[in-house]
PDB file of N, CA and C in Angstrom:
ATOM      1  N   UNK A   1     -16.095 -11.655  -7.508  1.00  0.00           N
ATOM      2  CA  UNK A   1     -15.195 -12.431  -6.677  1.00  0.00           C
ATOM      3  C   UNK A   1     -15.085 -13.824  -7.285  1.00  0.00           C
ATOM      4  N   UNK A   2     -14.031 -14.220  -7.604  1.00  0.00           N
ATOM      5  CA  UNK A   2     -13.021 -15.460  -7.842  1.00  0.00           C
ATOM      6  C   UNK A   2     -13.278 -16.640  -6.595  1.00  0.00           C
ATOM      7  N   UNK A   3     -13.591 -17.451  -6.570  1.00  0.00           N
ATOM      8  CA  UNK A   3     -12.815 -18.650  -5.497  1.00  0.00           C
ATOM      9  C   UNK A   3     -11.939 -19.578  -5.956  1.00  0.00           C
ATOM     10  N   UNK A   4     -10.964 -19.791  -5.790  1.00  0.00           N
ATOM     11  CA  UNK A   4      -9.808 -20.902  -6.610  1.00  0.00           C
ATOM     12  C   UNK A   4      -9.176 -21.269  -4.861  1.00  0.00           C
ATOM     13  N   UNK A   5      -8.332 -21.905  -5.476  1.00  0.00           N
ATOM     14  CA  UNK A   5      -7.691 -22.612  -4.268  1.00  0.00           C
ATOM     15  C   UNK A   5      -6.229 -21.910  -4.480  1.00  0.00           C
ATOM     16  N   UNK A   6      -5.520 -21.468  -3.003  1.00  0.00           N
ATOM     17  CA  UNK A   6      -4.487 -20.806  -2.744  1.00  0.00           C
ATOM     18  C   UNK A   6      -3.572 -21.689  -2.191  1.00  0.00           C
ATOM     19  N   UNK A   7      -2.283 -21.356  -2.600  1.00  0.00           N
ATOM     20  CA  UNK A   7      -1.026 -22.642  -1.623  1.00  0.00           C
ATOM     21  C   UNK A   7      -0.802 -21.095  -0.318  1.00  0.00           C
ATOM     22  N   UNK A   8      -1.131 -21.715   0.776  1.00  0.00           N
ATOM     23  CA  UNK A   8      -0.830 -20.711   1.647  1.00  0.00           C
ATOM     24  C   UNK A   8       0.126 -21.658   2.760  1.00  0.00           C
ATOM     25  N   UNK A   9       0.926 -20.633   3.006  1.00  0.00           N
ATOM     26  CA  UNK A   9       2.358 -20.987   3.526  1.00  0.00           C
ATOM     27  C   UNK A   9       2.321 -20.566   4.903  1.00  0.00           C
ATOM     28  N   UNK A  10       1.717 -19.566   5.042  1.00  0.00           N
ATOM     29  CA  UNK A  10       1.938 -19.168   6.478  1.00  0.00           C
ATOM     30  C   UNK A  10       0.335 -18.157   6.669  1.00  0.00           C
ATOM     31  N   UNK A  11       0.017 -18.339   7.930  1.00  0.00           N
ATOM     32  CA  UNK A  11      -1.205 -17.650   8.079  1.00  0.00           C
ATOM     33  C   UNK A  11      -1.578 -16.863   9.255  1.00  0.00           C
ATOM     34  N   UNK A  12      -0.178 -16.382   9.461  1.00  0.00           N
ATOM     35  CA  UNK A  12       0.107 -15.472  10.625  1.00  0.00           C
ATOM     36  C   UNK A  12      -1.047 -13.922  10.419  1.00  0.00           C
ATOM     37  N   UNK A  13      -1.374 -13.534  11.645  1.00  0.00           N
ATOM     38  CA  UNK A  13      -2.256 -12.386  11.346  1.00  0.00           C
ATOM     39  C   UNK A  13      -0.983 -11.383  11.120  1.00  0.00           C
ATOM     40  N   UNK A  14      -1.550 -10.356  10.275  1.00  0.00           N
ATOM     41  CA  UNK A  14      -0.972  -9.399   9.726  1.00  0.00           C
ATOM     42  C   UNK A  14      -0.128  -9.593   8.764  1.00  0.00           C
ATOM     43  N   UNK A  15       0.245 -10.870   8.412  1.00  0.00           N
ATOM     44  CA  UNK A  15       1.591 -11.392   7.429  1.00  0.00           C
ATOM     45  C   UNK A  15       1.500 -12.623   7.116  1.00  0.00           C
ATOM     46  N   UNK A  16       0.337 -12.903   6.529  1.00  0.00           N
ATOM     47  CA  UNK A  16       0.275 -13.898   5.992  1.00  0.00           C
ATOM     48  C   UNK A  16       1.112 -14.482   4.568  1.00  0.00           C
ATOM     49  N   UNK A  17       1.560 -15.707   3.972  1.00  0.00           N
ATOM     50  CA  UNK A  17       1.997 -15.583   3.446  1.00  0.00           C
ATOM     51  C   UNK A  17       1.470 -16.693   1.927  1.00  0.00           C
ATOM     52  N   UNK A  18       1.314 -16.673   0.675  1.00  0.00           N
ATOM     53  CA  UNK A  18       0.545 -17.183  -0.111  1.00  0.00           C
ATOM     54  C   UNK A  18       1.026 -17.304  -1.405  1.00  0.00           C
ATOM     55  N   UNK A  19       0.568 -18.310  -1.911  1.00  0.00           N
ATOM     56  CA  UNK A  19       1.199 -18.527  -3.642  1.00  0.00           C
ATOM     57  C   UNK A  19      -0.568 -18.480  -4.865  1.00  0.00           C
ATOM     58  N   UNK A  20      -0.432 -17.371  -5.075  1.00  0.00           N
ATOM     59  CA  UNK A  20      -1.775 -17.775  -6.284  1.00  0.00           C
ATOM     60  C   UNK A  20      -1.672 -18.295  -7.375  1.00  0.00           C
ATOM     61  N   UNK A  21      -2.509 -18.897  -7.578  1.00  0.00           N
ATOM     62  CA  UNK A  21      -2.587 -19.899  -8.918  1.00  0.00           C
ATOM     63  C   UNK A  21      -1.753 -19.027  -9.749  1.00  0.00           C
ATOM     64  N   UNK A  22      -1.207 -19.566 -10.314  1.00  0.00           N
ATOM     65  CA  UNK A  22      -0.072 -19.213 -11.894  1.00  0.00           C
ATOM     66  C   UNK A  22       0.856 -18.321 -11.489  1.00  0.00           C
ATOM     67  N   UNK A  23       1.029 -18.194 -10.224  1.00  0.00           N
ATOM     68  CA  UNK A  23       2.449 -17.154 -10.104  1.00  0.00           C
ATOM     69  C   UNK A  23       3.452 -18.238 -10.060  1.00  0.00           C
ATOM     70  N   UNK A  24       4.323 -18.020  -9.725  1.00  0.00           N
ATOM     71  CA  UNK A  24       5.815 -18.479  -9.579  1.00  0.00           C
ATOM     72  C   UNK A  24       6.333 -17.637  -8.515  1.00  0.00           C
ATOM     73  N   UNK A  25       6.440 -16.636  -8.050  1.00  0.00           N
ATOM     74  CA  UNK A  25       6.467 -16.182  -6.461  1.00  0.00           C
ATOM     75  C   UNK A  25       5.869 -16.168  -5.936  1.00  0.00           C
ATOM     76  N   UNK A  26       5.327 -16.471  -3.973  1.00  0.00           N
ATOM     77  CA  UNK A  26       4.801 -15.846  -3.295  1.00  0.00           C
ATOM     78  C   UNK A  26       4.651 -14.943  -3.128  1.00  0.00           C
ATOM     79  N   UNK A  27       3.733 -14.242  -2.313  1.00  0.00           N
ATOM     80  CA  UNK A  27       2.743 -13.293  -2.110  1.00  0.00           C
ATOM     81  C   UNK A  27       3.231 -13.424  -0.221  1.00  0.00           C
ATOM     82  N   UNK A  28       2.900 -11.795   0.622  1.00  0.00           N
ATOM     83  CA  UNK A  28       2.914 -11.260   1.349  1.00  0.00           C
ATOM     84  C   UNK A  28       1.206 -10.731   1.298  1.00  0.00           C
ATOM     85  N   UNK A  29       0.439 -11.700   2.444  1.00  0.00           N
ATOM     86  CA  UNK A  29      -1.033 -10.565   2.280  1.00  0.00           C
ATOM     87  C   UNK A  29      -0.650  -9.760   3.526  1.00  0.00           C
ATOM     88  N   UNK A  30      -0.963  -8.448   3.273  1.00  0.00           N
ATOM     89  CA  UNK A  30      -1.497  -7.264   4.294  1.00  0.00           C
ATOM     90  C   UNK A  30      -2.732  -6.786   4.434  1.00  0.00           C
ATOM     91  N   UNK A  31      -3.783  -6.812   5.175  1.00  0.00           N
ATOM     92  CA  UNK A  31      -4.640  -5.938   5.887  1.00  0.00           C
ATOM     93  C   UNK A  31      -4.682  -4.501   5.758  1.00  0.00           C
ATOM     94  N   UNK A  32      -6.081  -4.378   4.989  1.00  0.00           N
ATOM     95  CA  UNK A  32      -6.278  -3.133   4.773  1.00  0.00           C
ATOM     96  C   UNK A  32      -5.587  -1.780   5.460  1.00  0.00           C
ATOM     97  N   UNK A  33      -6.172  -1.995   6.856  1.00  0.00           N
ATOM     98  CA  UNK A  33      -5.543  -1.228   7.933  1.00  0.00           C
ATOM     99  C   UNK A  33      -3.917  -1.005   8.211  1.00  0.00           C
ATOM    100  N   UNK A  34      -3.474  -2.256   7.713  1.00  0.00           N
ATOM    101  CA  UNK A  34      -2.482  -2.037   7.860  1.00  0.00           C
ATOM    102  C   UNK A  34      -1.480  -0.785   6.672  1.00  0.00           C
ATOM    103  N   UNK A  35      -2.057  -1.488   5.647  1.00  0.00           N
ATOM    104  CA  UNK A  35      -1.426  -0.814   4.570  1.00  0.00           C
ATOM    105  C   UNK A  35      -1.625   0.321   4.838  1.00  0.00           C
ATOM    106  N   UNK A  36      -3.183   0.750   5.209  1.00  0.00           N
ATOM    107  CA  UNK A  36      -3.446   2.578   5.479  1.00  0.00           C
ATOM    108  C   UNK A  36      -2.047   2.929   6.568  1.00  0.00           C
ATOM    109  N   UNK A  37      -1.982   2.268   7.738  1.00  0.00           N
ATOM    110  CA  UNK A  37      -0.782   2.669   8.677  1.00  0.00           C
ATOM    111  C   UNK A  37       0.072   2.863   7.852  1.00  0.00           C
ATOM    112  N   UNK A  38       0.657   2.358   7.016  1.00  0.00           N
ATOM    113  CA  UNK A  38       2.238   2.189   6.063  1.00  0.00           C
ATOM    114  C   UNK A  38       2.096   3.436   5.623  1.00  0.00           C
ATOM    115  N   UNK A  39       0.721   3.414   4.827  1.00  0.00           N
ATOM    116  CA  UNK A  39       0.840   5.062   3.800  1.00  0.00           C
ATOM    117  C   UNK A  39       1.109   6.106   4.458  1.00  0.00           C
ATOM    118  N   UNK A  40       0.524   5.767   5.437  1.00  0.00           N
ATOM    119  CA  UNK A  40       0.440   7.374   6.666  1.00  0.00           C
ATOM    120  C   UNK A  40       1.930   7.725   7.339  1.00  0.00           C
ATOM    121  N   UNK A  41       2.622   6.518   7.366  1.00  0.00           N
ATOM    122  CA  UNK A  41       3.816   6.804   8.116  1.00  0.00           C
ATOM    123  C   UNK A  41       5.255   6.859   7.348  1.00  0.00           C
ATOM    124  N   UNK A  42       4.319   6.541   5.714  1.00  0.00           N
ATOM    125  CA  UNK A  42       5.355   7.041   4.403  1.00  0.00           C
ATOM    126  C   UNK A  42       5.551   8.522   4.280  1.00  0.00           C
ATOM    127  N   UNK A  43       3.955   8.866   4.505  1.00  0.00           N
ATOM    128  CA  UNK A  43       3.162  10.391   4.326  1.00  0.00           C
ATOM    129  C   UNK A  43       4.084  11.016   5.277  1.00  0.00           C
ATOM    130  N   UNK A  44       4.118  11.124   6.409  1.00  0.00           N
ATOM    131  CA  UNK A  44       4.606  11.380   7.447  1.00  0.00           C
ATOM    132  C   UNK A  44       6.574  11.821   6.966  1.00  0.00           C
ATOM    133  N   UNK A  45       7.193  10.489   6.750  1.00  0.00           N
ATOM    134  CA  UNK A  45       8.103  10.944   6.432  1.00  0.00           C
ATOM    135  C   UNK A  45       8.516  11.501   5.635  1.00  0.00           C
ATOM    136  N   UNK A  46       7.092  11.709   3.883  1.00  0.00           N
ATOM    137  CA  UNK A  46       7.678  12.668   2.834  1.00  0.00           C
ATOM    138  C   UNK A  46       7.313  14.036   3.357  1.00  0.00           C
ATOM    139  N   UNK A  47       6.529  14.231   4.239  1.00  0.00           N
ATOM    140  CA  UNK A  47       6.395  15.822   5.090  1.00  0.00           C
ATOM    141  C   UNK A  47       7.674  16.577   5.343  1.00  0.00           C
ATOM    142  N   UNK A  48       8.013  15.324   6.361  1.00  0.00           N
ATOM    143  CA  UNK A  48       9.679  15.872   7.090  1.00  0.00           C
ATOM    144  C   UNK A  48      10.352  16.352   6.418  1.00  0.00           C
ATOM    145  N   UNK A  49      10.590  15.444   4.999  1.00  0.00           N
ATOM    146  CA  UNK A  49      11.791  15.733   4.112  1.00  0.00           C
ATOM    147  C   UNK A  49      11.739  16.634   2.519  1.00  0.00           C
ATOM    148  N   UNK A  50       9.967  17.077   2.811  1.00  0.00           N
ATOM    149  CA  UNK A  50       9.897  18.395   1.486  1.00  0.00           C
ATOM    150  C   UNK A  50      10.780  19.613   2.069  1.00  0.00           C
ATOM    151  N   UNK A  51      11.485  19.839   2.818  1.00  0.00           N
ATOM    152  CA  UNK A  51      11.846  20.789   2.902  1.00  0.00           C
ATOM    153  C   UNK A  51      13.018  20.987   1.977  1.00  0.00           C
ATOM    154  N   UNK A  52      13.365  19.345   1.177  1.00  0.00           N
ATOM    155  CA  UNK A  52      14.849  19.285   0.766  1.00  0.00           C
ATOM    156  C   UNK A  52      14.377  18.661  -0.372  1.00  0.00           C
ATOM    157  N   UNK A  53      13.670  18.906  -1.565  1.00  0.00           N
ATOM    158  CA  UNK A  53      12.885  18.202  -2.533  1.00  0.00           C
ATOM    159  C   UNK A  53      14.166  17.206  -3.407  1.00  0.00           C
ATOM    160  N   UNK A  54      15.575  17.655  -3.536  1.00  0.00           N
ATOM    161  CA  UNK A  54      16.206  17.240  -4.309  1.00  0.00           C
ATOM    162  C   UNK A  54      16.711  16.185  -3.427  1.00  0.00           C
ATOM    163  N   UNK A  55      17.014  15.994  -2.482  1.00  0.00           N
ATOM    164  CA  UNK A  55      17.892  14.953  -1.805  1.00  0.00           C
ATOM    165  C   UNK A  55      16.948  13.699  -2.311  1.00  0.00           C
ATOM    166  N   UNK A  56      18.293  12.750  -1.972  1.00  0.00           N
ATOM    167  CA  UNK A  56      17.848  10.950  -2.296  1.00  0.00           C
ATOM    168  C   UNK A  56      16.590  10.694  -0.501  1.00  0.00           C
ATOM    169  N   UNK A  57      16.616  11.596   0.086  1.00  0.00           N
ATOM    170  CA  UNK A  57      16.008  10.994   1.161  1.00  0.00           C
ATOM    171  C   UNK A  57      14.598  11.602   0.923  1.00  0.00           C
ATOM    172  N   UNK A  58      14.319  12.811  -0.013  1.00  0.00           N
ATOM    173  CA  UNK A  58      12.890  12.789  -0.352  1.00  0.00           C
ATOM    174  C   UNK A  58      12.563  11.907  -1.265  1.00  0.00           C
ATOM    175  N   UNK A  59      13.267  11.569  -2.529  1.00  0.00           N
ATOM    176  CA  UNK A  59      13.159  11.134  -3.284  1.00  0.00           C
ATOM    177  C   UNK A  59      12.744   9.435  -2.920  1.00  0.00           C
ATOM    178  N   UNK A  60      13.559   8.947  -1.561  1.00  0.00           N
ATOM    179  CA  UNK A  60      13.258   7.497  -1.678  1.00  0.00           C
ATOM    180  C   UNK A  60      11.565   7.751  -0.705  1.00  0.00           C
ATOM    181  N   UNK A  61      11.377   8.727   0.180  1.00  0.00           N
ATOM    182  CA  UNK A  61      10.313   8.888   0.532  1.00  0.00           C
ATOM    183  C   UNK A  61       9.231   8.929  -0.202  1.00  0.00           C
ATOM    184  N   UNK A  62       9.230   9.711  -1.114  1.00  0.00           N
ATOM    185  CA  UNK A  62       8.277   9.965  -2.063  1.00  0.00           C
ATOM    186  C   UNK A  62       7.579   8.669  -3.070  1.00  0.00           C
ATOM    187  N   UNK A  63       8.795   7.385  -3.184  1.00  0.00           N
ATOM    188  CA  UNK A  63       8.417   6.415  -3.966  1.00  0.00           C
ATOM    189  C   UNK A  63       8.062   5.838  -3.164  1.00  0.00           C
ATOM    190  N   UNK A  64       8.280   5.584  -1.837  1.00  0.00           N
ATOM    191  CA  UNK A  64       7.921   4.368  -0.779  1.00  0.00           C
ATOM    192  C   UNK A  64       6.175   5.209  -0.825  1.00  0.00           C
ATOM    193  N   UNK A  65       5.909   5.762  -0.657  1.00  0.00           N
ATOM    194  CA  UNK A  65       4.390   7.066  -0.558  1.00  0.00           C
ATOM    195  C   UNK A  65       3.759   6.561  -1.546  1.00  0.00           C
ATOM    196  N   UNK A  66       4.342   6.723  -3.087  1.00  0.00           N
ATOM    197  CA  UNK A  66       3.474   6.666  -4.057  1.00  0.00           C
ATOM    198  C   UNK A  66       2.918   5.339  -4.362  1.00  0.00           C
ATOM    199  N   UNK A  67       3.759   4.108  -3.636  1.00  0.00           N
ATOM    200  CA  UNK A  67       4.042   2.703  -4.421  1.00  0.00           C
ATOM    201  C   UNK A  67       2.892   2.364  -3.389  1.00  0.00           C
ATOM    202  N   UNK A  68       3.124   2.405  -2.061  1.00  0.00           N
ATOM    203  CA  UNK A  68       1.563   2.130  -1.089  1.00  0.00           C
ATOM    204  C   UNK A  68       0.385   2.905  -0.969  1.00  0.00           C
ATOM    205  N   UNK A  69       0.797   4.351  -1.790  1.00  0.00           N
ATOM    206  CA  UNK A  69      -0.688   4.584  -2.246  1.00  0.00           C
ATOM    207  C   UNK A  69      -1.573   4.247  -3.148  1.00  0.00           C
ATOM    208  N   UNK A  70      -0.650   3.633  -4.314  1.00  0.00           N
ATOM    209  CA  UNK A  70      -1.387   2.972  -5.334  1.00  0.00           C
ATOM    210  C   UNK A  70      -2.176   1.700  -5.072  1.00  0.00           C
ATOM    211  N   UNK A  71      -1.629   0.961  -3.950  1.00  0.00           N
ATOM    212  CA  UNK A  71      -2.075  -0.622  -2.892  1.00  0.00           C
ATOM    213  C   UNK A  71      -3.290  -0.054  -2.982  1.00  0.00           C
ATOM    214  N   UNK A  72      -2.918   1.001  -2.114  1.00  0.00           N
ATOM    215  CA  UNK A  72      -3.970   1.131  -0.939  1.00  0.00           C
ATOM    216  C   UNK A  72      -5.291   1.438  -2.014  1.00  0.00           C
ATOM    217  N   UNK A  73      -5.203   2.478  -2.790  1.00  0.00           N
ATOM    218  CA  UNK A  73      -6.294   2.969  -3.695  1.00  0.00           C
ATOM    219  C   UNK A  73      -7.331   1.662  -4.336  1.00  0.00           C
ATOM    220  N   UNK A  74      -6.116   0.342  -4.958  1.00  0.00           N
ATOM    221  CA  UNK A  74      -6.793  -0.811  -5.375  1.00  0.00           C
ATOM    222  C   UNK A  74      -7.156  -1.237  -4.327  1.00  0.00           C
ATOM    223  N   UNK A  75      -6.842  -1.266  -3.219  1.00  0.00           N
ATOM    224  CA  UNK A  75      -7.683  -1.870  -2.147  1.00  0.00           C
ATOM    225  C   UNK A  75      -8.863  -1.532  -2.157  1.00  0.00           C
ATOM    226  N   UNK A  76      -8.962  -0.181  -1.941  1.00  0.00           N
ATOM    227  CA  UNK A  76     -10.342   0.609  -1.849  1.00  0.00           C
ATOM    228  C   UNK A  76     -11.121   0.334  -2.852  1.00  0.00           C
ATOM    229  N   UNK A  77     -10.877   0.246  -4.092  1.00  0.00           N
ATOM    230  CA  UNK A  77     -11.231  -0.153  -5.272  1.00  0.00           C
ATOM    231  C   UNK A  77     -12.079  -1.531  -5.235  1.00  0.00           C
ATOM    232  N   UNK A  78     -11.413  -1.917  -5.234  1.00  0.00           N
ATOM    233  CA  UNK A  78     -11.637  -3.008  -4.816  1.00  0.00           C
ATOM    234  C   UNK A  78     -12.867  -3.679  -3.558  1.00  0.00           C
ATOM    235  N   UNK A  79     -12.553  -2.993  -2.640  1.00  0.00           N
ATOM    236  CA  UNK A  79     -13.805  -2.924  -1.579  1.00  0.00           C
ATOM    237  C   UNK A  79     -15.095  -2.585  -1.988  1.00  0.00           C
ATOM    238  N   UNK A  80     -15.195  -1.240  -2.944  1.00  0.00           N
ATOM    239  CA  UNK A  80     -15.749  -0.546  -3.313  1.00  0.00           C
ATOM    240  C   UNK A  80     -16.845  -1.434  -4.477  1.00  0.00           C
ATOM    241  N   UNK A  81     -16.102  -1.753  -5.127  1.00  0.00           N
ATOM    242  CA  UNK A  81     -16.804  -2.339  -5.961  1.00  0.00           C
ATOM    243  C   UNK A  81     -17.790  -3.612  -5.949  1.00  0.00           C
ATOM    244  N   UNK A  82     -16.763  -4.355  -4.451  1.00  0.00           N
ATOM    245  CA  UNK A  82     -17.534  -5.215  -4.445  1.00  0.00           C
ATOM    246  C   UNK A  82     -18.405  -4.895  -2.924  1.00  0.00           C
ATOM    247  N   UNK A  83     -18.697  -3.336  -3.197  1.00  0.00           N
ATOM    248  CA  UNK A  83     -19.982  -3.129  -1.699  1.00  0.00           C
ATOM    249  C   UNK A  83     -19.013  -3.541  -0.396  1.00  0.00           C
ATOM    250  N   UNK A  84     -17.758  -3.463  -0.183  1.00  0.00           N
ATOM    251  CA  UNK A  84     -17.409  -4.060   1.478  1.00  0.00           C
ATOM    252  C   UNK A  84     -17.224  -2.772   1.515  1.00  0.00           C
ATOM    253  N   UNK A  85     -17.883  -1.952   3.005  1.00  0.00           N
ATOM    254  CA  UNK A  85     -17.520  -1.071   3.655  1.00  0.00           C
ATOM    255  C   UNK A  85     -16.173  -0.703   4.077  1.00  0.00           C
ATOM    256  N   UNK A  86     -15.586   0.304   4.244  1.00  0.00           N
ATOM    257  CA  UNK A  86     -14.269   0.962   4.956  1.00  0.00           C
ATOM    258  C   UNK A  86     -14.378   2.084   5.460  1.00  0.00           C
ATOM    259  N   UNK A  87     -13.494   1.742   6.799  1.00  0.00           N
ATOM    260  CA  UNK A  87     -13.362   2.741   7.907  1.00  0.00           C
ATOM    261  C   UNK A  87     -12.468   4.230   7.676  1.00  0.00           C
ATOM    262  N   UNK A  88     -11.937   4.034   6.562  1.00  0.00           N
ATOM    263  CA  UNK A  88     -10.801   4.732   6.487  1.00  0.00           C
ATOM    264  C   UNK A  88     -10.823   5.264   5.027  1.00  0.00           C
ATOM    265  N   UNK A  89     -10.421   6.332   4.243  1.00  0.00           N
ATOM    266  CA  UNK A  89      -9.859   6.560   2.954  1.00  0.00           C
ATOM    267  C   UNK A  89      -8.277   7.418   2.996  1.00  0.00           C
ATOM    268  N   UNK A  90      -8.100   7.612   1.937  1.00  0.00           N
ATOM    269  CA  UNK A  90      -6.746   8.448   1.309  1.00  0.00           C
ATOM    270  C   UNK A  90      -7.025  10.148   2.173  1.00  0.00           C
ATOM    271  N   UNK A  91      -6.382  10.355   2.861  1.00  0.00           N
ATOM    272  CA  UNK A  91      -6.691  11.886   3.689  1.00  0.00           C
ATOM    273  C   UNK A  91      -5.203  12.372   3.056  1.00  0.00           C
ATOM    274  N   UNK A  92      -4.261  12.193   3.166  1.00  0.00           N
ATOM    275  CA  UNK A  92      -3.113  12.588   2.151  1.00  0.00           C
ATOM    276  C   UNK A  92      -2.532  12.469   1.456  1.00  0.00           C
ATOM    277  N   UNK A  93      -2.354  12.734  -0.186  1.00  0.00           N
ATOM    278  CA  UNK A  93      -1.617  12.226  -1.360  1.00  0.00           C
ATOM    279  C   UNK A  93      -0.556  12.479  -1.959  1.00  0.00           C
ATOM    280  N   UNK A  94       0.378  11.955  -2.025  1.00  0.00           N
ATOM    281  CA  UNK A  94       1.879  12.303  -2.984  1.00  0.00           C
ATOM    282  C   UNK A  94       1.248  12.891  -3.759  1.00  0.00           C
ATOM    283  N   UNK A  95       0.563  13.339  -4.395  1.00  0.00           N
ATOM    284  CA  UNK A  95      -0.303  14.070  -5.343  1.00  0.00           C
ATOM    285  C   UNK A  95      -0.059  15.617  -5.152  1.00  0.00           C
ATOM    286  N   UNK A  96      -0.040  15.669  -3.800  1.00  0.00           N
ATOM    287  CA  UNK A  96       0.246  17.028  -2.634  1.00  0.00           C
ATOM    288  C   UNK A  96       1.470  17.571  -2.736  1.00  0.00           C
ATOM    289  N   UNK A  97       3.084  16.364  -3.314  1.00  0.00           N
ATOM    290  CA  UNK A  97       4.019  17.090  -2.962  1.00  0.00           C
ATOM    291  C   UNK A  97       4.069  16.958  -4.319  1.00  0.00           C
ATOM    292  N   UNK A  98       5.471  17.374  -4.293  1.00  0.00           N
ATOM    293  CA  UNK A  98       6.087  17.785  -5.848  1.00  0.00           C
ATOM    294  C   UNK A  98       7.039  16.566  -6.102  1.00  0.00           C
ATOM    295  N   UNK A  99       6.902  15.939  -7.268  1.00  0.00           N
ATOM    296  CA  UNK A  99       7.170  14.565  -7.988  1.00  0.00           C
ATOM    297  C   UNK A  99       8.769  15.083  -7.958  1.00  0.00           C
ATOM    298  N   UNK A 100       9.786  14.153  -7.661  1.00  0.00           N
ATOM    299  CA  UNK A 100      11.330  14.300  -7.470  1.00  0.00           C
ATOM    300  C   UNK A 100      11.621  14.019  -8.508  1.00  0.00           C
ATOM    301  N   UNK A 101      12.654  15.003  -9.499  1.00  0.00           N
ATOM    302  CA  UNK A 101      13.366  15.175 -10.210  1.00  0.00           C
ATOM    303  C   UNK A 101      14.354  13.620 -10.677  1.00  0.00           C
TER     304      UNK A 101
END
């Protein structure tokens, strides 16, 4: 773990908002938990829509799935490494459906 100093803009729970050293955009922080909710309710909607693997509506499902499972995984990663406990892991993976054409 790093300590540096952050330009933080807003420090609303759940949506906080932040500039780290050497970026040039802000940053959106999310909560672990939260992100797990996102994946699950990405998960959720690439379920609905395997029935139709070719349409743009699996297809945008499937990337919204894969892009917050990758978060979520460095999150865990991340936890992991540095010993912080979690309540929660990956229970379903785009891994599961079939990658859109």
């Amino acid at each position: 773990m790093k300590v540096k100093d952050v330009e933080i803009y807003s420090e609303r729970s759940d949506g906080g908002v932040v500039c780290l050293p050497g970026q040039h955009y802000l940053g959106s922080v999310m909560p672990g938990d939260v992100l797990f909710l996102m994946h699950g309710e990405a998960m959720d909607i690439l379920e609905e829509s395997k029935h139709n693997p070719g349409s743009y509506t699996y297809y945008k499902a499937y990337s919204i799935a894969k892009s917050l499972e990758q978060r979520l995984a460095h999150y865990l990663d991340v936890c992991e490494h540095h010993l912080l406990p979690q309540s929660f892991s990956i229970e379903l993976s785009v891994e599961d459906y079939d990658e859109p054409l």
